[in-house]
PDB file of N, CA and C in Angstrom:
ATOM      1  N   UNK A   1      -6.882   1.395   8.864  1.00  0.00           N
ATOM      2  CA  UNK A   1      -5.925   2.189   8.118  1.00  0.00           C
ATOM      3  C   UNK A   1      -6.632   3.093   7.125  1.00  0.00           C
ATOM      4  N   UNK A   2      -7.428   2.699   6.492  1.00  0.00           N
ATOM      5  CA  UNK A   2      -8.229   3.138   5.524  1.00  0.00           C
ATOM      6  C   UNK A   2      -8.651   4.823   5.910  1.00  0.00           C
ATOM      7  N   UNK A   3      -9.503   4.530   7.001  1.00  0.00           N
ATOM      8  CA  UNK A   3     -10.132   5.382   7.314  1.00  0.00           C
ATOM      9  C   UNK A   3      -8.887   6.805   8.153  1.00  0.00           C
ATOM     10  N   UNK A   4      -8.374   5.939   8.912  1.00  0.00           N
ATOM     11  CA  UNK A   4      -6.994   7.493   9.321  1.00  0.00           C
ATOM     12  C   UNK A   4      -6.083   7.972   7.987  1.00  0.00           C
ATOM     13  N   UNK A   5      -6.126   6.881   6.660  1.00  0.00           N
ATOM     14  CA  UNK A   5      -5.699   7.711   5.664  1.00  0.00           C
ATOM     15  C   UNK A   5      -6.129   8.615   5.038  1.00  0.00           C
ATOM     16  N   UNK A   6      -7.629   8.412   4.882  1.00  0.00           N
ATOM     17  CA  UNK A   6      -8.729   9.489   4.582  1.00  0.00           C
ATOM     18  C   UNK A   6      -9.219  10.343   5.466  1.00  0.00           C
ATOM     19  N   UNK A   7      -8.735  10.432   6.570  1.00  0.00           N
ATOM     20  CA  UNK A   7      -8.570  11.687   7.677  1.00  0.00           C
ATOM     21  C   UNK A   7      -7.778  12.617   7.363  1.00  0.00           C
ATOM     22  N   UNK A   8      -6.349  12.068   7.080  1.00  0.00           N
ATOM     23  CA  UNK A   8      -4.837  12.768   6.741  1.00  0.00           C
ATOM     24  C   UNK A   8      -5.040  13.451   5.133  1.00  0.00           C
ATOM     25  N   UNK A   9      -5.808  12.781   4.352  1.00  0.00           N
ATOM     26  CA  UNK A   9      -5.495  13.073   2.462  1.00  0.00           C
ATOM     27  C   UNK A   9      -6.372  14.300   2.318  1.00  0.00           C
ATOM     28  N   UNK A  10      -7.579  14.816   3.501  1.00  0.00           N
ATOM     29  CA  UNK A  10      -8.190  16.069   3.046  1.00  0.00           C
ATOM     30  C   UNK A  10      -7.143  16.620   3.074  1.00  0.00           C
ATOM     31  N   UNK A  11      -6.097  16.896   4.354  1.00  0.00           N
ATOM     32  CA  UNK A  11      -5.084  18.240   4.285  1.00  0.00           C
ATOM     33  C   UNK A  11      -4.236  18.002   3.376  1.00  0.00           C
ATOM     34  N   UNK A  12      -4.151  17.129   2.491  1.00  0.00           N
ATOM     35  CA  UNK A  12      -3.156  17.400   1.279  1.00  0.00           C
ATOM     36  C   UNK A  12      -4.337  17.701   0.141  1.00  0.00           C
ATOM     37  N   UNK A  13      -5.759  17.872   0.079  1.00  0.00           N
ATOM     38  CA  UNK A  13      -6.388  17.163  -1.413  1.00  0.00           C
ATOM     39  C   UNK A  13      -6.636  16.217  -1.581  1.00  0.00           C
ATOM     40  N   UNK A  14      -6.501  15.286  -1.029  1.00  0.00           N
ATOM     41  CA  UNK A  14      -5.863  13.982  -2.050  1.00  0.00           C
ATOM     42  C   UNK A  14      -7.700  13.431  -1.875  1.00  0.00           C
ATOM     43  N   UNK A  15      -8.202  12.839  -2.760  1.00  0.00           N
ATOM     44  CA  UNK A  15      -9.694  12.351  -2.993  1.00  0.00           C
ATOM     45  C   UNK A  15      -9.272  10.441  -3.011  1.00  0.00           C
ATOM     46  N   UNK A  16     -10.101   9.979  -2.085  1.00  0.00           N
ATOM     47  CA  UNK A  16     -10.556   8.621  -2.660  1.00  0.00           C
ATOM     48  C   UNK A  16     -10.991   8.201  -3.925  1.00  0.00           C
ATOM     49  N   UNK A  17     -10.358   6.592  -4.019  1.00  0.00           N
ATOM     50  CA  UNK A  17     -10.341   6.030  -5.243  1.00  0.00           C
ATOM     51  C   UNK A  17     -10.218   6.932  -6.768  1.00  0.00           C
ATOM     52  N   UNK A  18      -9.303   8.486  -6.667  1.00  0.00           N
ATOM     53  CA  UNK A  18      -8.906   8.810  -7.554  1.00  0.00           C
ATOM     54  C   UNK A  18      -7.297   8.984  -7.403  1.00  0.00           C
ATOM     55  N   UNK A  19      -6.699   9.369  -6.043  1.00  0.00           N
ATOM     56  CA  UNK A  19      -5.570   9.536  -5.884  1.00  0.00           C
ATOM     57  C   UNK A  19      -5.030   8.786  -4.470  1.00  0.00           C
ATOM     58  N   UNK A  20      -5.799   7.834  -4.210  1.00  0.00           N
ATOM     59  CA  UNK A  20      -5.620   6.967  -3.508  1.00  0.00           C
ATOM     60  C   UNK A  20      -6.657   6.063  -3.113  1.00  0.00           C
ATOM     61  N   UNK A  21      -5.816   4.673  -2.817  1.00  0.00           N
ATOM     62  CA  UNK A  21      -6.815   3.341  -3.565  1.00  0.00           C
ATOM     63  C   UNK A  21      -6.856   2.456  -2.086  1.00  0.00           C
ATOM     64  N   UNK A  22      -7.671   1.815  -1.548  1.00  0.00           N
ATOM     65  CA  UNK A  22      -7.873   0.844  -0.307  1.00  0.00           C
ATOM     66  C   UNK A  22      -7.897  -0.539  -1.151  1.00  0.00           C
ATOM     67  N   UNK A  23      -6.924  -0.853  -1.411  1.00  0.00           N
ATOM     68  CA  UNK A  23      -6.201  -2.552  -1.776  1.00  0.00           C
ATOM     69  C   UNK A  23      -6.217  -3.461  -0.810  1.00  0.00           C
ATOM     70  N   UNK A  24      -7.571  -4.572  -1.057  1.00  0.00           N
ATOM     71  CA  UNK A  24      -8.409  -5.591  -0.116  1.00  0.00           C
ATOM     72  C   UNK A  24      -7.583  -6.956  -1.011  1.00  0.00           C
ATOM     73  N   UNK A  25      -6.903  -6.849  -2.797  1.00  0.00           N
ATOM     74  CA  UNK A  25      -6.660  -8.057  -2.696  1.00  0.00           C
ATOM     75  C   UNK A  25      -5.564  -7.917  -3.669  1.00  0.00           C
ATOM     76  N   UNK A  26      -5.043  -8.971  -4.359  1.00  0.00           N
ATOM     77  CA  UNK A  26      -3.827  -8.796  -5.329  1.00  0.00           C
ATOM     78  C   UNK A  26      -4.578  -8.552  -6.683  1.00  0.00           C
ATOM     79  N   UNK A  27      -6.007  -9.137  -7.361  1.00  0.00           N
ATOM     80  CA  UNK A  27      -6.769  -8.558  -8.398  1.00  0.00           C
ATOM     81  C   UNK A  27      -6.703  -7.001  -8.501  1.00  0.00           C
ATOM     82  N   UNK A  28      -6.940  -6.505  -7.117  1.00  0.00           N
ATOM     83  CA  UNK A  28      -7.303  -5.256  -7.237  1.00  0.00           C
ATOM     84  C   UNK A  28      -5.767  -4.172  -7.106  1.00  0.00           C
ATOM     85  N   UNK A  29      -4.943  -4.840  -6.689  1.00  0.00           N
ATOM     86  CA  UNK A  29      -3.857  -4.094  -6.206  1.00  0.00           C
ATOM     87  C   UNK A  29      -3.288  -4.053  -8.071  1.00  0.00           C
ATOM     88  N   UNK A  30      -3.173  -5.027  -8.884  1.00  0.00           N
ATOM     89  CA  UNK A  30      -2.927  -5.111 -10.373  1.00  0.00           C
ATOM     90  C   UNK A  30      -3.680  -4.457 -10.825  1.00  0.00           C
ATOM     91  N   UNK A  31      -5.110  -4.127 -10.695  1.00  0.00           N
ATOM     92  CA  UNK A  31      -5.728  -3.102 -11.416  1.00  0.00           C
ATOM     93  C   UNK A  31      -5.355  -1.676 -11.548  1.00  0.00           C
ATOM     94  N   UNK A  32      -5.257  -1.501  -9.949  1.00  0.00           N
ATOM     95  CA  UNK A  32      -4.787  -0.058 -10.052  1.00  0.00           C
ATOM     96  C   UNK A  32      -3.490   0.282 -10.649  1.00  0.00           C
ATOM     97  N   UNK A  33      -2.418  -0.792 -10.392  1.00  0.00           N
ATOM     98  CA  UNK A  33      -1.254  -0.498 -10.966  1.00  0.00           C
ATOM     99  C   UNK A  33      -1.290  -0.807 -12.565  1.00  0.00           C
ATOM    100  N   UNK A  34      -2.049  -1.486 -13.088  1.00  0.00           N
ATOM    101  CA  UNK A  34      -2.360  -1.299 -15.020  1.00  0.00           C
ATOM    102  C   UNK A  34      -2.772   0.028 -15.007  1.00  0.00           C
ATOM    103  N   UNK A  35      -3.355   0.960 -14.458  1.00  0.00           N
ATOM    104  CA  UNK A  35      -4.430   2.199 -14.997  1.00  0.00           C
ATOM    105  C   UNK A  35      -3.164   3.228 -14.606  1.00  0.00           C
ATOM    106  N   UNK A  36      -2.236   3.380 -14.029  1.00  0.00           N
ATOM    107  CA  UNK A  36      -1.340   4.138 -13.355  1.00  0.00           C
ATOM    108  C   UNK A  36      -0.477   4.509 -14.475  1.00  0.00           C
ATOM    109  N   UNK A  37      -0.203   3.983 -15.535  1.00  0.00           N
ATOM    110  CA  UNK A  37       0.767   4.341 -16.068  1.00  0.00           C
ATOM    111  C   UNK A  37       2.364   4.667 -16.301  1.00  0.00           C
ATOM    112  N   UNK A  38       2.948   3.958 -15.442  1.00  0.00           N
ATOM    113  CA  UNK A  38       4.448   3.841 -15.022  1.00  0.00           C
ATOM    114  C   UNK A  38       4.752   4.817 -14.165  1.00  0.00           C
ATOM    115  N   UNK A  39       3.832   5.727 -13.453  1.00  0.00           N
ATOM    116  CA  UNK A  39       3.890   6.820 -12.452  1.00  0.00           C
ATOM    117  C   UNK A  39       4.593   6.345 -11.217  1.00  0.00           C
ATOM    118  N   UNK A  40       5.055   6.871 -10.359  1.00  0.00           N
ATOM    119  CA  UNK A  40       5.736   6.703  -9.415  1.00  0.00           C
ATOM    120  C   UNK A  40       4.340   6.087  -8.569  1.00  0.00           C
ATOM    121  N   UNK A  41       4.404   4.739  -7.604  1.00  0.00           N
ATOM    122  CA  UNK A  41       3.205   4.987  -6.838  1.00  0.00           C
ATOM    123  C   UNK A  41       3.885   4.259  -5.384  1.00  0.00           C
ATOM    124  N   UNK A  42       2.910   4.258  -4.546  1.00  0.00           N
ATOM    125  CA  UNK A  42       3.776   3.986  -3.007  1.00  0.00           C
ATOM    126  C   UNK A  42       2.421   3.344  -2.158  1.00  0.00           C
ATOM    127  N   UNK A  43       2.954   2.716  -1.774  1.00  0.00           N
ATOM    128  CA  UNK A  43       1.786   1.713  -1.024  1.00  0.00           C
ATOM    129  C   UNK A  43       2.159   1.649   0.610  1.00  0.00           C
ATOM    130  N   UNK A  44       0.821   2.320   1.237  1.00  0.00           N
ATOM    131  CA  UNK A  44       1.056   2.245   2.819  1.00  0.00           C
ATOM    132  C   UNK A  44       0.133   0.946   3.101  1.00  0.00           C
ATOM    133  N   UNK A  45       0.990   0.458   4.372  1.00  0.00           N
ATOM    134  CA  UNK A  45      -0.022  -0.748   5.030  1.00  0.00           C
ATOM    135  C   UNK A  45       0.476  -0.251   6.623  1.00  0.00           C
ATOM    136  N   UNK A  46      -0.603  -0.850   7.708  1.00  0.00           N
ATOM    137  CA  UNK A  46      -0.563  -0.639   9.052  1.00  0.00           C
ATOM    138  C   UNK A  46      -0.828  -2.367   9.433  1.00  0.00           C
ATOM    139  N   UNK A  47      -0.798  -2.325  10.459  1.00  0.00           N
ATOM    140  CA  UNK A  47      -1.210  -3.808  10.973  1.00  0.00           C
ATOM    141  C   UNK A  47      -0.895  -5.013  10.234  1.00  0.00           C
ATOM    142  N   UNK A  48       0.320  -5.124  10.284  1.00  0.00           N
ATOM    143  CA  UNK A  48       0.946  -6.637   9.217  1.00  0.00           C
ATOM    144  C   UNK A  48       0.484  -7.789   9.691  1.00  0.00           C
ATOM    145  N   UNK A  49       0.879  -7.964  10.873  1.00  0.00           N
ATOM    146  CA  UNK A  49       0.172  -9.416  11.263  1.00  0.00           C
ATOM    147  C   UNK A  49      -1.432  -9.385  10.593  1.00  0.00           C
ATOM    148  N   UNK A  50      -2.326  -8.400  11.016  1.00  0.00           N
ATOM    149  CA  UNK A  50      -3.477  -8.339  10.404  1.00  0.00           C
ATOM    150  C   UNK A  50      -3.817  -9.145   8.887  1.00  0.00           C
ATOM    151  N   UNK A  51      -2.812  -7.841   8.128  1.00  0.00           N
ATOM    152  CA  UNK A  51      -2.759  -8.328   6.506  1.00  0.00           C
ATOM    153  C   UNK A  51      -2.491 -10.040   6.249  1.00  0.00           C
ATOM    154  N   UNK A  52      -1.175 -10.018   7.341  1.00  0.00           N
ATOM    155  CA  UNK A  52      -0.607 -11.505   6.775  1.00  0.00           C
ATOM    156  C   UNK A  52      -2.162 -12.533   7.119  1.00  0.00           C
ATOM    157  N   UNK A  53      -2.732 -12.528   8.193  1.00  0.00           N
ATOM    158  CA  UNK A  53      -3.861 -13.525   8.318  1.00  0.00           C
ATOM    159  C   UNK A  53      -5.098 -12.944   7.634  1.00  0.00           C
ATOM    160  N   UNK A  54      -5.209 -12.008   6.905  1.00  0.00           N
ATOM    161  CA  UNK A  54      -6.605 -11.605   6.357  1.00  0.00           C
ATOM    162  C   UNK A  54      -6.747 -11.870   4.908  1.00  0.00           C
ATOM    163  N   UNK A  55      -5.555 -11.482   4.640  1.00  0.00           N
ATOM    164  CA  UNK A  55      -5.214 -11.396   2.605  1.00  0.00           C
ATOM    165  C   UNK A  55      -3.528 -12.078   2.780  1.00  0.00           C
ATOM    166  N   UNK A  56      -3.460 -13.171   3.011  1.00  0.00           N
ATOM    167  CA  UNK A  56      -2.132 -13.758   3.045  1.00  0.00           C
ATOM    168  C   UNK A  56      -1.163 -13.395   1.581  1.00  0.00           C
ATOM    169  N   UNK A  57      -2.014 -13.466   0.556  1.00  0.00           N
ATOM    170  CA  UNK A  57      -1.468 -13.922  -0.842  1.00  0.00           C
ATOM    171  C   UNK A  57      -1.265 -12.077  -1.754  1.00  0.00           C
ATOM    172  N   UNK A  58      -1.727 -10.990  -0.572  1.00  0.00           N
ATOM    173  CA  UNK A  58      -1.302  -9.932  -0.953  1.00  0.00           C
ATOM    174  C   UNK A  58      -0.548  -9.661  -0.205  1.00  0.00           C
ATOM    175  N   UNK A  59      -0.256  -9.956   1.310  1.00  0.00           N
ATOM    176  CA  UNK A  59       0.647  -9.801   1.962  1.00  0.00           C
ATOM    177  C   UNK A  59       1.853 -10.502   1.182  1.00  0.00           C
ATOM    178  N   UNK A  60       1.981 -11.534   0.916  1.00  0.00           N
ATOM    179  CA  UNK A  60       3.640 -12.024  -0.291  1.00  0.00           C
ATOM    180  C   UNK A  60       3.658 -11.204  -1.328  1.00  0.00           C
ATOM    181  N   UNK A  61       2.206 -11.084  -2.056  1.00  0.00           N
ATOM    182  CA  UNK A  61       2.957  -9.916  -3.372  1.00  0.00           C
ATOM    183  C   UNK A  61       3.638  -8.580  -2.866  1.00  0.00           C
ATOM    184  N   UNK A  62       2.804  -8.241  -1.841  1.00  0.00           N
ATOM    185  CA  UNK A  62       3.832  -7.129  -1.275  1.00  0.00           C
ATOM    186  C   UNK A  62       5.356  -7.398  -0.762  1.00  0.00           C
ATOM    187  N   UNK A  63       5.158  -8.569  -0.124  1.00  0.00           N
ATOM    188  CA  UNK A  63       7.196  -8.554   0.246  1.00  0.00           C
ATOM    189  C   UNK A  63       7.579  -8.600  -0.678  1.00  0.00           C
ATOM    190  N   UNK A  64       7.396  -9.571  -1.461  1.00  0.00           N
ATOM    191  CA  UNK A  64       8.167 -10.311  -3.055  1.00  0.00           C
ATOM    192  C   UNK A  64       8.299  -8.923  -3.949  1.00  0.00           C
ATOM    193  N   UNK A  65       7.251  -8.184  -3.960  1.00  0.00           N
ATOM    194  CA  UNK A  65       7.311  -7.294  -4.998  1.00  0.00           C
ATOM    195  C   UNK A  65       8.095  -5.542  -4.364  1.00  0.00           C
ATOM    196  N   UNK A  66       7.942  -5.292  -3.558  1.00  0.00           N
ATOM    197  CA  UNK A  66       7.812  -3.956  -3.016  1.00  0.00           C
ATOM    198  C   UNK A  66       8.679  -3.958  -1.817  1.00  0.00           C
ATOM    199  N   UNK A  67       9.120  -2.370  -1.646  1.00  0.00           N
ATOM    200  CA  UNK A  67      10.190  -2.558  -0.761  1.00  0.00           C
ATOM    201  C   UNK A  67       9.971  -1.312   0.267  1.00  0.00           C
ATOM    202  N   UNK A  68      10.452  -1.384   1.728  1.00  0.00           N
ATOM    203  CA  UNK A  68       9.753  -0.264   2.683  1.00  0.00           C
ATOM    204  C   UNK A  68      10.496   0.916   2.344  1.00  0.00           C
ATOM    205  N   UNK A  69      10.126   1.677   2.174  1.00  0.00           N
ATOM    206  CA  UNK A  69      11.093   2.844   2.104  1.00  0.00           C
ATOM    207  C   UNK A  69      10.832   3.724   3.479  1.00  0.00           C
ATOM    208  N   UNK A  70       9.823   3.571   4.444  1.00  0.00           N
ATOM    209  CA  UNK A  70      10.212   4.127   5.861  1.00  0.00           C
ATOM    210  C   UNK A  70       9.016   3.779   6.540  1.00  0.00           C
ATOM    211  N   UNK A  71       9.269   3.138   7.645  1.00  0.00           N
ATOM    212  CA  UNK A  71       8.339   2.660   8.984  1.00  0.00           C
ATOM    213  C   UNK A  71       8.029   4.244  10.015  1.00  0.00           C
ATOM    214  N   UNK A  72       6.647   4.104  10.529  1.00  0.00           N
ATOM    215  CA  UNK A  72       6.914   5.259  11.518  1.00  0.00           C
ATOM    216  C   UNK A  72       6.002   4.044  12.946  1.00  0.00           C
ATOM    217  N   UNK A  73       6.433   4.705  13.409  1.00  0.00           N
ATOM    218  CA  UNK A  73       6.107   3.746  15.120  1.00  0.00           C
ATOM    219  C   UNK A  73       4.453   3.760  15.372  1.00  0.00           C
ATOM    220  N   UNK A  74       4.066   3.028  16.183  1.00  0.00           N
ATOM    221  CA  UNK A  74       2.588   3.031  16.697  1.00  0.00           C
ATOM    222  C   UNK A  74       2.779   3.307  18.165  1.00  0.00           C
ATOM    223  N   UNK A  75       1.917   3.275  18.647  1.00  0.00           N
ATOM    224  CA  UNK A  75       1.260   3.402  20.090  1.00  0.00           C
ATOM    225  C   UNK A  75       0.886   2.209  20.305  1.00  0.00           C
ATOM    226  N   UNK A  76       0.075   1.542  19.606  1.00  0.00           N
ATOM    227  CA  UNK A  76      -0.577   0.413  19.916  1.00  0.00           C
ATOM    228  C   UNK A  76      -0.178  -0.889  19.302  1.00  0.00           C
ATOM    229  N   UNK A  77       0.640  -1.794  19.592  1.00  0.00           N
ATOM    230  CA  UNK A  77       0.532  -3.527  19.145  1.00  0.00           C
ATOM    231  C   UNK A  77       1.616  -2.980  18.011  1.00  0.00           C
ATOM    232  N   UNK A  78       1.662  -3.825  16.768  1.00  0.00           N
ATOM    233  CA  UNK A  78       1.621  -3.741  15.381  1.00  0.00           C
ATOM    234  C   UNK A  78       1.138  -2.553  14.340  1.00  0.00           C
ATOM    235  N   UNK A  79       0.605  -1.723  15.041  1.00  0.00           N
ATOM    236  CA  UNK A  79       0.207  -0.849  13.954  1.00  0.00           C
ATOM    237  C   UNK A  79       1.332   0.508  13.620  1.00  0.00           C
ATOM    238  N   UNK A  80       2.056  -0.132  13.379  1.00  0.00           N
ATOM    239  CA  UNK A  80       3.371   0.711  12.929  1.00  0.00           C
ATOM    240  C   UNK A  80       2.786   1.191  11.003  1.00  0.00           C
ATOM    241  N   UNK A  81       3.338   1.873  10.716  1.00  0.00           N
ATOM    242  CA  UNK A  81       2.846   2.462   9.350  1.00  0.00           C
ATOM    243  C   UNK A  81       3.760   2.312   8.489  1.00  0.00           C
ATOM    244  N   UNK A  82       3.825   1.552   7.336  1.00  0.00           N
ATOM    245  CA  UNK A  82       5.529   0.914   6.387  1.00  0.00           C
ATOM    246  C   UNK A  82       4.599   1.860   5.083  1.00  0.00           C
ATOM    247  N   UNK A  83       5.677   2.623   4.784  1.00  0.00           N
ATOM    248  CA  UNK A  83       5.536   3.301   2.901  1.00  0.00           C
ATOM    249  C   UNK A  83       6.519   2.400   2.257  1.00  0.00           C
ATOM    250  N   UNK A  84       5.872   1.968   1.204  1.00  0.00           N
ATOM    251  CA  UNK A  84       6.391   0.643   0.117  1.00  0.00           C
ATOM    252  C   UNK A  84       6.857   1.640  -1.047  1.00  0.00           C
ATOM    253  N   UNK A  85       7.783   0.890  -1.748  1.00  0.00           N
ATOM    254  CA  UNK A  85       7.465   1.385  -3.182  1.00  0.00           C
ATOM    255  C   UNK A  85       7.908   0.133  -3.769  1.00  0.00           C
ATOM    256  N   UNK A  86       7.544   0.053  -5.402  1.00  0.00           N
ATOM    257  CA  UNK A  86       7.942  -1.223  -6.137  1.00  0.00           C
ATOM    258  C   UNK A  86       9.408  -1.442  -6.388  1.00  0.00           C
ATOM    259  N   UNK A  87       9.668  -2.583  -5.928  1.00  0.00           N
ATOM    260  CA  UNK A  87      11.344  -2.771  -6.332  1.00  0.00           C
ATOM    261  C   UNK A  87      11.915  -2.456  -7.776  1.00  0.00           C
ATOM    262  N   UNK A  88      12.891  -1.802  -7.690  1.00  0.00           N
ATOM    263  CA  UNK A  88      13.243  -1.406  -9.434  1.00  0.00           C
ATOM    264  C   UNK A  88      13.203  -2.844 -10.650  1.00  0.00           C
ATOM    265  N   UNK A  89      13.541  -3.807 -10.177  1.00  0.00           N
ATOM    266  CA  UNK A  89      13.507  -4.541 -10.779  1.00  0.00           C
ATOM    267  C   UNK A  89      12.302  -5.357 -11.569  1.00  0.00           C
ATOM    268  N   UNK A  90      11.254  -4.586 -10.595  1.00  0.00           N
ATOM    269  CA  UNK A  90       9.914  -5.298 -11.207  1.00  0.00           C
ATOM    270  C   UNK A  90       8.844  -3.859 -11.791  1.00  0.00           C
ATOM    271  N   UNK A  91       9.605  -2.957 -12.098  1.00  0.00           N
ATOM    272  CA  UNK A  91       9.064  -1.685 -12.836  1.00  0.00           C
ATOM    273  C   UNK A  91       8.700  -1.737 -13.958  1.00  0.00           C
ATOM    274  N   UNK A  92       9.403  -2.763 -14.846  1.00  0.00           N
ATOM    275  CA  UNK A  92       9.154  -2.306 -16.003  1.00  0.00           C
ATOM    276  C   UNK A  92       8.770  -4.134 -16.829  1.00  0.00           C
ATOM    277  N   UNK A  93       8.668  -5.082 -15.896  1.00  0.00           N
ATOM    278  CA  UNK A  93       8.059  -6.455 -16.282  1.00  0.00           C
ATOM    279  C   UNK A  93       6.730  -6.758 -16.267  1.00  0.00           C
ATOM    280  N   UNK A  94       6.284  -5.777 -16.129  1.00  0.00           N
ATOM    281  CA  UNK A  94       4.794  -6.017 -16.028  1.00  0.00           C
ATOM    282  C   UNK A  94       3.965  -5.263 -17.415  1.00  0.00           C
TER     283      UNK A  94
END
């Protein structure tokens, strides 16, 4: 995923680890969201089964916390593409 996102972010601009972050765990997924500043932010993942057996315990902060706001289809297996955003309810408890 990482890498076809940083294929897609030249044609917008968008630069690694300044305007978009590769989140390996829930430490790091809280970091970026402390430095953000109550900004709107949106979290893509591909390959769920993947996540759920690789980083189990960020795969739950993501259900528990975050909500899909639109799936687009794959070609291959599981690798469908979900855009998250944080549930309203947990915007402003942290």
């Amino acid at each position: 995923m990482e890498d076809g996102y940083g294929f897609y972010a030249k044609e917008f601009n968008l630069k690694k680890d300044e305007d978009f972050f590769a989140i390996r765990s829930v430490k790091m997924l809280d970091s970026i969201l402390s430095t953000h500043d109550g900004r709107s932010a949106y979290l893509v993942t591909t390959l769920q089964r993947g996540l759920r057996l690789t980083h189990p315990d960020l795969e739950a902060r993501i259900v528990q916390d975050w909500e899909v706001v639109q799936t687009f289809p794959a070609t291959v297996g599981d690798a469908e593409v979900s855009v998250w955003r944080q549930r309203q309810s947990n915007l402003f408890e942290k």
